[in-house]
Protein backbone atom coordinates (compact mmCIF):
# COMPACT_ATOMS: atom_id res chain seq x y z
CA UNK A 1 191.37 150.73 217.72
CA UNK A 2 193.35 149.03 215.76
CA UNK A 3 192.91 147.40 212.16
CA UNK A 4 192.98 143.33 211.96
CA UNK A 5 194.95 142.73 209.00
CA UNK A 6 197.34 145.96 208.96
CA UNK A 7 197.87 146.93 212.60
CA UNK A 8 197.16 150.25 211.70
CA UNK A 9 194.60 152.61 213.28
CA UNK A 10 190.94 152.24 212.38
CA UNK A 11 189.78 155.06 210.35
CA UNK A 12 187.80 156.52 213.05
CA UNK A 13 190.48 156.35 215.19
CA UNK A 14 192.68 158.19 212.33
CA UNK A 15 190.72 160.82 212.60
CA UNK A 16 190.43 161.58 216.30
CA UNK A 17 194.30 161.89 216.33
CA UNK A 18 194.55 164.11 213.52
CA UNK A 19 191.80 166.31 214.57
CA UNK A 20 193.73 166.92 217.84
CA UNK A 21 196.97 167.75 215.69
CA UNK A 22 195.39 170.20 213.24
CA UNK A 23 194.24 172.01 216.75
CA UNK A 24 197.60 172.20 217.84
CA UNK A 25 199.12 173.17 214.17
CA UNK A 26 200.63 176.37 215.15
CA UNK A 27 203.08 177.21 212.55
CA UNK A 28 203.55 173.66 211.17
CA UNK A 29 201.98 171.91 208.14
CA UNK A 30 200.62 168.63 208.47
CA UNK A 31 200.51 166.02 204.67
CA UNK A 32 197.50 164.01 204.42
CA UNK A 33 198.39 161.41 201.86
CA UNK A 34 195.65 158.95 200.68
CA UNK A 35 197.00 156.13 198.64
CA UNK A 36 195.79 152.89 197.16
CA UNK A 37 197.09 150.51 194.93
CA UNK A 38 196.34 150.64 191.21
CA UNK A 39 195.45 146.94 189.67
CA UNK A 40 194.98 145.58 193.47
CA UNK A 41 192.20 143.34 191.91
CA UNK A 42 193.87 141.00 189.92
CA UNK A 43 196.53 140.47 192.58
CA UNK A 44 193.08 138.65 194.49
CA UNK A 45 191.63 137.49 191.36
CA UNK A 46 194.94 136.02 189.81
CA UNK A 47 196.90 134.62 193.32
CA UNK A 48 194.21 134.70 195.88
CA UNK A 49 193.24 136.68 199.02
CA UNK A 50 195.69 135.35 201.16
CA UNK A 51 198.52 136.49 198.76
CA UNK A 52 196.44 139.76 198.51
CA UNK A 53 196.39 140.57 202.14
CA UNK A 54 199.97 139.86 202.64
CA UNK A 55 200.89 142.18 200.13
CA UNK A 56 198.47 144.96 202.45
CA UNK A 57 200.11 144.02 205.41
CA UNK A 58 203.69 144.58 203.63
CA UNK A 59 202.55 148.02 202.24
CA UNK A 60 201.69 149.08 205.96
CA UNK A 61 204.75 148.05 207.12
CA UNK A 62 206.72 150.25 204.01
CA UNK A 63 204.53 153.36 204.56
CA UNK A 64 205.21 153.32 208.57
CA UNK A 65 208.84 152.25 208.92
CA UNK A 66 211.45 154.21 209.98
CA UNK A 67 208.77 157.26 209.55
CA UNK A 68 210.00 160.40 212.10
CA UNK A 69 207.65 162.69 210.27
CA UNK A 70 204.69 160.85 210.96
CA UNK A 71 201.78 161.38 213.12
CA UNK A 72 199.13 158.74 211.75
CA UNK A 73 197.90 156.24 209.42
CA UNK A 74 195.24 153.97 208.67
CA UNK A 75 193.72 151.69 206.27
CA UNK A 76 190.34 153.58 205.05
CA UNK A 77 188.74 150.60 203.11
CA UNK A 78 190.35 147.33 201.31
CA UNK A 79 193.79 148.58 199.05
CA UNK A 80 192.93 152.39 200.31
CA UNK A 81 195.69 154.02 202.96
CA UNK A 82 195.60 157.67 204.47
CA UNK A 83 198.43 158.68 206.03
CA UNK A 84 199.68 162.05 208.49
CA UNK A 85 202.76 163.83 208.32
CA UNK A 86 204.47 166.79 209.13
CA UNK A 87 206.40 168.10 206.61
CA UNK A 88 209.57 169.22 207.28
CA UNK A 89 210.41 173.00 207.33
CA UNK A 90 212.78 172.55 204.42
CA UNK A 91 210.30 171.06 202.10
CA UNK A 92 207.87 173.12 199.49
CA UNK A 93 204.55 171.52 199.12
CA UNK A 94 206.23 170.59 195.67
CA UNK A 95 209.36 168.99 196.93
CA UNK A 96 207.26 166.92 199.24
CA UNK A 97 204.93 165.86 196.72
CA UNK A 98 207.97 165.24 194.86
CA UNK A 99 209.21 162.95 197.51
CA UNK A 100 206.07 161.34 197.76
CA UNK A 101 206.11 160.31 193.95
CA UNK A 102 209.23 158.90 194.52
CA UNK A 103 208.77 156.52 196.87
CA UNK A 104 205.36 155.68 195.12
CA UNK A 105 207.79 153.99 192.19
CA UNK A 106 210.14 152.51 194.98
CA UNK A 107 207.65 150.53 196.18
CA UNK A 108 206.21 149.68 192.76
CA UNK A 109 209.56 148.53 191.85
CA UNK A 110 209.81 146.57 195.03
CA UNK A 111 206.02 145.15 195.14
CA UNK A 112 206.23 144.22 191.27
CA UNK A 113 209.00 141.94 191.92
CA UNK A 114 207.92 140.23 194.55
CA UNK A 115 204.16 139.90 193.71
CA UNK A 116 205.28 139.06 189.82
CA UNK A 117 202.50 142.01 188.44
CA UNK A 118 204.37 144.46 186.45
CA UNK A 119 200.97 146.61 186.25
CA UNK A 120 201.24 147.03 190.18
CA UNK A 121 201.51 151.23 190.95
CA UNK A 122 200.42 153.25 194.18
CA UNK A 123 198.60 156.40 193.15
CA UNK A 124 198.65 159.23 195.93
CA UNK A 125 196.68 162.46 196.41
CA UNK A 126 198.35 164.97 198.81
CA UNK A 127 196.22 167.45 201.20
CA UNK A 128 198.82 169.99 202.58
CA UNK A 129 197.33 171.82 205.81
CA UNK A 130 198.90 175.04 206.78
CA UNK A 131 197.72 178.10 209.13
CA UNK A 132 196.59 179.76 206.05
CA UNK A 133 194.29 176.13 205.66
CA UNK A 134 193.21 175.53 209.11
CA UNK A 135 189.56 175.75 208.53
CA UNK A 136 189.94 172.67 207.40
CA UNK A 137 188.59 169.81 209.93
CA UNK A 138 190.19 166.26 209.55
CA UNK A 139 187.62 164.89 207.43
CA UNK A 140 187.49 167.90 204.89
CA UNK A 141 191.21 167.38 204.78
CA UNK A 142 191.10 163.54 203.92
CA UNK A 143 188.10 163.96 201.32
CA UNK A 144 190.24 166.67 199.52
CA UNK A 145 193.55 164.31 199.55
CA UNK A 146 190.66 161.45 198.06
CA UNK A 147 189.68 163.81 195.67
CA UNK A 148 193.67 164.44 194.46
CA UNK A 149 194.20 160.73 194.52
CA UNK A 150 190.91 160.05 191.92
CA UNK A 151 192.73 162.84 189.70
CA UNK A 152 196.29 160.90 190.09
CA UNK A 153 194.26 157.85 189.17
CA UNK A 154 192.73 159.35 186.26
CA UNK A 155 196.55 160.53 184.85
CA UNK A 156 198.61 158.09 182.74
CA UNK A 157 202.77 159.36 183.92
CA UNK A 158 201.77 161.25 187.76
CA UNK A 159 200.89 159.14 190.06
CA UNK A 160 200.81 161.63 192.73
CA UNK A 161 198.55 164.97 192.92
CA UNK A 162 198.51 167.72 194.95
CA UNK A 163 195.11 169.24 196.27
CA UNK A 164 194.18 172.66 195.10
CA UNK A 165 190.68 174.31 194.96
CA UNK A 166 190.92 174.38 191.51
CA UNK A 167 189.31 170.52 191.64
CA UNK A 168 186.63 171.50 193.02
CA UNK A 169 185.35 173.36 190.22
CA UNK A 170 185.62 169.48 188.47
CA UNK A 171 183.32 168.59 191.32
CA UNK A 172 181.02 170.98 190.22
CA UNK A 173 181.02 170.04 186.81
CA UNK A 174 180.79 166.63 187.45
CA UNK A 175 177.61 167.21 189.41
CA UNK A 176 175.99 169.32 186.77
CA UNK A 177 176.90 166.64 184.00
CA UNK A 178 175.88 163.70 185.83
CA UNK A 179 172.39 165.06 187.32
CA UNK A 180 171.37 165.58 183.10
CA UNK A 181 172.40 162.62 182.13
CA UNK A 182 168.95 160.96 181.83
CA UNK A 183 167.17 164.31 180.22
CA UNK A 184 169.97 163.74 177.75
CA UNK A 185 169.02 160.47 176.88
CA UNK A 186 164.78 161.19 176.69
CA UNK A 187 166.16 164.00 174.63
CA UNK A 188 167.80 162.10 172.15
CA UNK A 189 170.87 164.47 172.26
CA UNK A 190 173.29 161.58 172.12
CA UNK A 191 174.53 160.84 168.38
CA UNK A 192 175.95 157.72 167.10
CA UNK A 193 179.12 158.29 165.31
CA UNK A 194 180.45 155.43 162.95
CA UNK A 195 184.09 155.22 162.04
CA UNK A 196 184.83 152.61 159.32
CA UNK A 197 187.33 149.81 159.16
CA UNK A 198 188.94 148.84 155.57
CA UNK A 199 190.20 145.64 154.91
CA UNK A 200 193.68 146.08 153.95
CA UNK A 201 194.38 143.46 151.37
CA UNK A 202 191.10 145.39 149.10
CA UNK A 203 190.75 148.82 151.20
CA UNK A 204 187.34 148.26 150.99
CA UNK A 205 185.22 148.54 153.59
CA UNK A 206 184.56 145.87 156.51
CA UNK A 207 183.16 147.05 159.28
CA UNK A 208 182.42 149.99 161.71
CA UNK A 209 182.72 150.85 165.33
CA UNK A 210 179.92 152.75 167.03
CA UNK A 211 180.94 156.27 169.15
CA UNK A 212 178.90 157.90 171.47
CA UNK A 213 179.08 162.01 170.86
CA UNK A 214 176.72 164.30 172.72
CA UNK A 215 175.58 167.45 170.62
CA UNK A 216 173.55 170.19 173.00
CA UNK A 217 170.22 171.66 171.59
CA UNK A 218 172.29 174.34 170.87
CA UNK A 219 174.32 172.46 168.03
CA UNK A 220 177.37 172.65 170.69
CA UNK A 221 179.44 169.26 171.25
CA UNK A 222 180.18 168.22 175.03
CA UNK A 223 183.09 165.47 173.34
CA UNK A 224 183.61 162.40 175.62
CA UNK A 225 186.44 162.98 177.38
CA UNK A 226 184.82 166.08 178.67
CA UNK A 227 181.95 163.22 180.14
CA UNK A 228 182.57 159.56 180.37
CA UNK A 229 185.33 160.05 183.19
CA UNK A 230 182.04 161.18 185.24
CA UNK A 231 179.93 159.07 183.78
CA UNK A 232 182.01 156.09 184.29
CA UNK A 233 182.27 156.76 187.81
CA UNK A 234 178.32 157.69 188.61
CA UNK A 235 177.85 153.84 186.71
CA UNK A 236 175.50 156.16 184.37
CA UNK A 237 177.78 154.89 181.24
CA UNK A 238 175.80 151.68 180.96
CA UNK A 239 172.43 153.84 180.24
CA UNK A 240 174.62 156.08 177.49
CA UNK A 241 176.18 152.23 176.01
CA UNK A 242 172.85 150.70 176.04
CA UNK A 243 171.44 153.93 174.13
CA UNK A 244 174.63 153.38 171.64
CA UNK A 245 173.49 149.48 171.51
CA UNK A 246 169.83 150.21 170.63
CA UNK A 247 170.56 153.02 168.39
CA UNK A 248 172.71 150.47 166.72
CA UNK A 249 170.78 147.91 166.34
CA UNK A 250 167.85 150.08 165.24
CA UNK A 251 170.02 151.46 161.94
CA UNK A 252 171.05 147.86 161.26
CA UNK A 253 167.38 146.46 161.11
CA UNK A 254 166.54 149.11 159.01
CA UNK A 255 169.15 148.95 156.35
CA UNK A 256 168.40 145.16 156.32
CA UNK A 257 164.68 145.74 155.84
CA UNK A 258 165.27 148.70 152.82
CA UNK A 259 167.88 146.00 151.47
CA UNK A 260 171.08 148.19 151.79
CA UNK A 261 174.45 147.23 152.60
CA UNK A 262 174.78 146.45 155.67
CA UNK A 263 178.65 145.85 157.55
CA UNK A 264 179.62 144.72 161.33
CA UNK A 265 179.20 147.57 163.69
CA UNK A 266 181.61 147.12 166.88
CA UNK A 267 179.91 148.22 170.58
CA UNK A 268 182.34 149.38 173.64
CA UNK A 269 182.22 147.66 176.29
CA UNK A 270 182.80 149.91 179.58
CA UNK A 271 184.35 148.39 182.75
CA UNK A 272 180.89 149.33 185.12
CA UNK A 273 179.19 146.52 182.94
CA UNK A 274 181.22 143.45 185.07
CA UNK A 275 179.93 144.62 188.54
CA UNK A 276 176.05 143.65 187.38
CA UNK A 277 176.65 141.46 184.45
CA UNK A 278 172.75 142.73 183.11
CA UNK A 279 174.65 143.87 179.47
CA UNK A 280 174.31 140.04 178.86
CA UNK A 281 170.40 139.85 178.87
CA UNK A 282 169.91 143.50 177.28
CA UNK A 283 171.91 142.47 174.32
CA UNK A 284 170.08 139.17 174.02
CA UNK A 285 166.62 141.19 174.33
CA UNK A 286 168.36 143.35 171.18
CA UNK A 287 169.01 140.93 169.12
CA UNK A 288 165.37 139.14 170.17
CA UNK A 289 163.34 142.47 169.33
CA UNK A 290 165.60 143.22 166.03
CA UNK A 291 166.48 139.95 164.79
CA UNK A 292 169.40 140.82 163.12
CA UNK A 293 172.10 138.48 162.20
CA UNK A 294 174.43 137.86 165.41
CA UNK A 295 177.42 137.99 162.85
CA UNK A 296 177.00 141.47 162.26
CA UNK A 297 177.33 142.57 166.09
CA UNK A 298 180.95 142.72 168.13
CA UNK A 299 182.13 144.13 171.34
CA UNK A 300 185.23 145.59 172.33
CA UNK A 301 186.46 145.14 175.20
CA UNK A 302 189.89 147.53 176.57
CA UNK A 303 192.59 145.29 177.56
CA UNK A 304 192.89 146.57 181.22
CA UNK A 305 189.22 145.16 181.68
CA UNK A 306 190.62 142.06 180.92
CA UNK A 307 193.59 142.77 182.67
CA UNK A 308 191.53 144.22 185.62
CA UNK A 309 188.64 141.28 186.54
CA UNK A 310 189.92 138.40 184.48
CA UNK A 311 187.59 136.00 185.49
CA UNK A 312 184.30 138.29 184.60
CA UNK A 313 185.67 139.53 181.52
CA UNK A 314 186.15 135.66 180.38
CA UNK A 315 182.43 134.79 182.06
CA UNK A 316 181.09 137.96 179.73
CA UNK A 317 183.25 136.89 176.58
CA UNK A 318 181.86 133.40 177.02
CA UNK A 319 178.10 134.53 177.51
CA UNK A 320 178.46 136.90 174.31
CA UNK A 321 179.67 134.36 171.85
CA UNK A 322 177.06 132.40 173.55
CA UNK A 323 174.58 135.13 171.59
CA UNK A 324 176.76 134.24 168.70
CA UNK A 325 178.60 138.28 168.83
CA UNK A 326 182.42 138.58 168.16
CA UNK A 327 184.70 139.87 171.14
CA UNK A 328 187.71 141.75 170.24
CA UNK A 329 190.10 143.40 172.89
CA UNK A 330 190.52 146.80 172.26
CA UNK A 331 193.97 149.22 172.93
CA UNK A 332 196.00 145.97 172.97
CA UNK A 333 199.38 147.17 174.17
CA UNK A 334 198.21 150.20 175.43
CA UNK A 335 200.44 149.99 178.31
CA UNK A 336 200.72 147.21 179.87
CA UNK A 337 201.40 143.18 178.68
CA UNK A 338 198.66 141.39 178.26
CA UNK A 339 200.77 138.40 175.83
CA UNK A 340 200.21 136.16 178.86
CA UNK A 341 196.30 136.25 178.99
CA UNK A 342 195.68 136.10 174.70
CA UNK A 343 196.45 132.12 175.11
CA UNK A 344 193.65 131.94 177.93
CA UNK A 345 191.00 134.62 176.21
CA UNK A 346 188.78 133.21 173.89
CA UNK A 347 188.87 136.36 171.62
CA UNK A 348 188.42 136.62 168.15
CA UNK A 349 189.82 140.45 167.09
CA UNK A 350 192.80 142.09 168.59
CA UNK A 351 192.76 145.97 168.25
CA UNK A 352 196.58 147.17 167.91
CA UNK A 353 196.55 150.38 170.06
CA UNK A 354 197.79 153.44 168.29
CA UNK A 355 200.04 153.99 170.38
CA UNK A 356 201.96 151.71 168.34
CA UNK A 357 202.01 154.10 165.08
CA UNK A 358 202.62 157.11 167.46
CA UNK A 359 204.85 158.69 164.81
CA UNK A 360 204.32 159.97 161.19
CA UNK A 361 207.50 157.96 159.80
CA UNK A 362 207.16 154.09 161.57
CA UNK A 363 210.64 153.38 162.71
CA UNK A 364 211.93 150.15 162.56
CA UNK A 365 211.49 148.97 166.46
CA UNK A 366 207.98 149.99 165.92
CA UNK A 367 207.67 148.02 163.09
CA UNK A 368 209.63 144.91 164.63
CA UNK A 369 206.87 145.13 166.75
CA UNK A 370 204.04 144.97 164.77
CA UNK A 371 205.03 142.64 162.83
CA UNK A 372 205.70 140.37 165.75
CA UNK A 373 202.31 140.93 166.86
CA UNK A 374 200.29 140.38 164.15
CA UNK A 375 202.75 137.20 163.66
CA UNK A 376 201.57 135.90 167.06
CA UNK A 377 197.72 136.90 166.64
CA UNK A 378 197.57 134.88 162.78
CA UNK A 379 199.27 131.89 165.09
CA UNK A 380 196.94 132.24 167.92
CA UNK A 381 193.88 132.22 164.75
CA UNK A 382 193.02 135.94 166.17
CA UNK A 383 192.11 138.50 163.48
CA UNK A 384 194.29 141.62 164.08
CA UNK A 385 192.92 145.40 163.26
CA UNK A 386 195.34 148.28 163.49
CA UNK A 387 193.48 151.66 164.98
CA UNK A 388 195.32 155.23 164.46
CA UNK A 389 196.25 154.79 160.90
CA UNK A 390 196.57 158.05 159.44
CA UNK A 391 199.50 157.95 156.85
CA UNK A 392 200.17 156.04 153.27
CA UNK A 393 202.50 155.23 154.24
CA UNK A 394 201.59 153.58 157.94
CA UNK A 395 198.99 151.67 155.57
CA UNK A 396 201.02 150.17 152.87
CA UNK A 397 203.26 148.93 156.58
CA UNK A 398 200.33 146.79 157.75
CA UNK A 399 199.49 145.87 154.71
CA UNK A 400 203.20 144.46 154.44
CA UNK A 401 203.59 143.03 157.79
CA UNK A 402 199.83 140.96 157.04
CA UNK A 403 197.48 143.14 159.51
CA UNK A 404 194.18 142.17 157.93
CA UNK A 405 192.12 145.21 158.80
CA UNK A 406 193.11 149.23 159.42
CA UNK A 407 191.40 151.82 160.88
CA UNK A 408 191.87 155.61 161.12
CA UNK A 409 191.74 158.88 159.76
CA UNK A 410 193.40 157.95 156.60
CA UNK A 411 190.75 156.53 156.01
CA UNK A 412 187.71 158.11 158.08
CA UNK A 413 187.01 160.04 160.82
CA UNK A 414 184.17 158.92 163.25
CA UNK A 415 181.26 160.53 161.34
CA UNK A 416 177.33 160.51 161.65
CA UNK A 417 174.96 158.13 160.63
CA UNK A 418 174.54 159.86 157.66
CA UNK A 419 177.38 160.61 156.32
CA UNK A 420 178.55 157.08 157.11
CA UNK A 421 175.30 155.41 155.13
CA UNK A 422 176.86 157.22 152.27
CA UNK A 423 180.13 156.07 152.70
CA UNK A 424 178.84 152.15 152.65
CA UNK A 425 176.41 152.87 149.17
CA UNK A 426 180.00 154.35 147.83
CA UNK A 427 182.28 151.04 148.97
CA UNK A 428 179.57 148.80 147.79
């Protein structure tokens, strides 16, 4: 059994021949390597299928040819590949994973070029079975090489994890954080955290942006890098965002109705939202049940959404200003170049990632850079913000080079409601 577009075994077929392998294993060690290719969408979404599936069909071709070692491979599912081989008796489980990585960048090189997307990479999770492994049937073997590859996924420089048992204790606490999820929201343990954004010409303050932090009945913080990985992937972010949203909406209405300051509070936008598109009518049911001023509401959307699923994160920019909320794309330049798409996005903020004011002292290529940027953004009529500030003298830079608002801990941490009311009855 063969597959259509590839040539290369069906899964199921995959599996039969590598079950009949691991019974013969003896004193050899057989590589399970599951692959797939990181930013496949917007190869479809930007060129088309057709230029899509050629570029799976090439990758088949890479991973098989001229191959002595190998005893298998197959496409699992659309960009996803598993692959079989031994591994020569002269290799560690390092080296080879070593070797693996390496030709994981060869091909990125090589695929980049030709399919003109330098955000292209292969990310690979490795499942080494030995005698001392054996237990392991071909399907345990291939789920623990999927489970490496989500970890190389997760990892900005490796692209390429081994498996250890270690991961499965992340399994485990994935499970336990995902399955109290919704007792966390009845419960109310999720907190809104506000952290402020000055304008730099005054220093007063502008604006907000609303962060989700989850505080135990105990007092104890789980912070969110501990939980939105799992949460992103169970889609149970959009029932934490939507708790952010109403939370945020709620301490809006009020300071409106006691007659307090009130300043624009920015919402995140997570990825899972473009697979239903339902954030569109919940915000407009917000805004119907609060009937606060549209001007004070903005989302921020990460670049590699945009950069991800062009066409829905235009469709969900277009729908929000529809509502009459501001869009801004957050972590610009957070990796990759997005300069291409800012022409085509109808976007009113760009967020300066901060990786851009990485160190203390700015040197004068970072600078250069800024500069240029927030050139491009006044041209393009975009209001640029600056995140990360946390030195003078960073601050008295953007103020310089024209950025027209900063954010930071120079300024502010992200702090609770609370603390940040008094912050906007002191900058009144």
């Amino acid at each position: 059994m063969k597959d259509i577009l590839t040539g290369l075994d069906r899964y199921e077929a995959f599996l039969d021949t590598l079950e009949k392998e691991l019974e013969n294993l003896g004193n050899k060690r057989i590589a399970i390597t599951y692959t797939d290719i990181k930013h496949f969408k917007y190869i479809n979404d930007t060129y088309g299928y057709q230029t899509g599936d050629a570029l799976l069909k090439d990758f088949a071709t890479q991973i098989t040819k001229n191959n002595k070692n190998m005893l298998c491979a197959a496409r699992v599912y659309s960009d996803n590949f598993v692959t079989a081989n031994r591994v020569p008796d002269d290799y560690t489980n390092e080296a080879y994973r070593e070797k693996i990585l390496e030709l994981n960048h060869k091909w990125e090189t090589k695929f980049r070029e030709e399919y003109l997307n330098s955000r292209l990479q292969f990310c690979s999770g490795i499942s080494i079975i030995d005698k001392d492994s054996r237990n392991f049937d071909a399907e345990t073997a291939v789920s623990n090489a999927n489970l490496a590859r989500k970890v190389a996924k997760e990892m900005e420089s490796d692209s390429c994890v081994l498996f250890d048992r270690s991961m499965m204790e992340g399994i485990k606490r994935e499970v336990e954080i995902t399955s109290y999820i919704p007792k966390a929201i009845a419960k109310h343990e999720f907190k809104v955290y506000y952290q402020p954004k000055m304008e730099t010409e005054t220093l007063h303050l502008i604006g907000a942006e609303a962060l989700v932090r989850w505080q135990k009945p105990d007092g104890k913080f789980v912070y969110p890098d501990e939980f939105i990985p799992y949460i992103e992937r169970s889609g149970q972010i959009v029932d934490v965002d939507y708790y952010v949203y109403r939370e945020t909406f709620r301490f809006i209405a009020e300071r409106l109705r006691e007659g307090k300051k009130v300043v624009p509070i920015s919402l995140n936008v997570s990825r899972v939202h473009l697979n239903k598109m339902h954030i569109l009518e919940y915000v407009k049911e917000l805004f119907e049940e609060y009937k606060i001023p549209s001007d004070l509401i903005e989302f921020e959307l990460t670049e590699s959404i945009y950069l991800d699923n062009t066409k829905k994160a235009l469709e969900l920019v277009d729908g929000l200003h529809k509502l009459g909320a501001k869009v801004s794309m957050d972590d610009f330049g957070s990796g990759y170049s997005s300069l291409n798409l800012l022409s085509r996005l109808p976007i009113d903020i760009i967020k300066l990632d901060k990786v851009f004011l990485k160190d203390d002292n700015l040197q004068e290529s970072d600078k250069i850079i800024i500069s240029c940027v927030i050139d491009m953004a006044k041209r393009l009529q975009i209001t640029s913000l600056c995140e990360g500030v946390e030195t003078l003298e960073q601050s008295d830079y953007l103020k310089e080079a024209g950025c027209q608002i900063q954010q930071g801990y120079y300024f502010s941490k992200p702090i609770p409601q609370e603390e940040f009311e008094k912050f906007m009855d002191e900058n009144d």
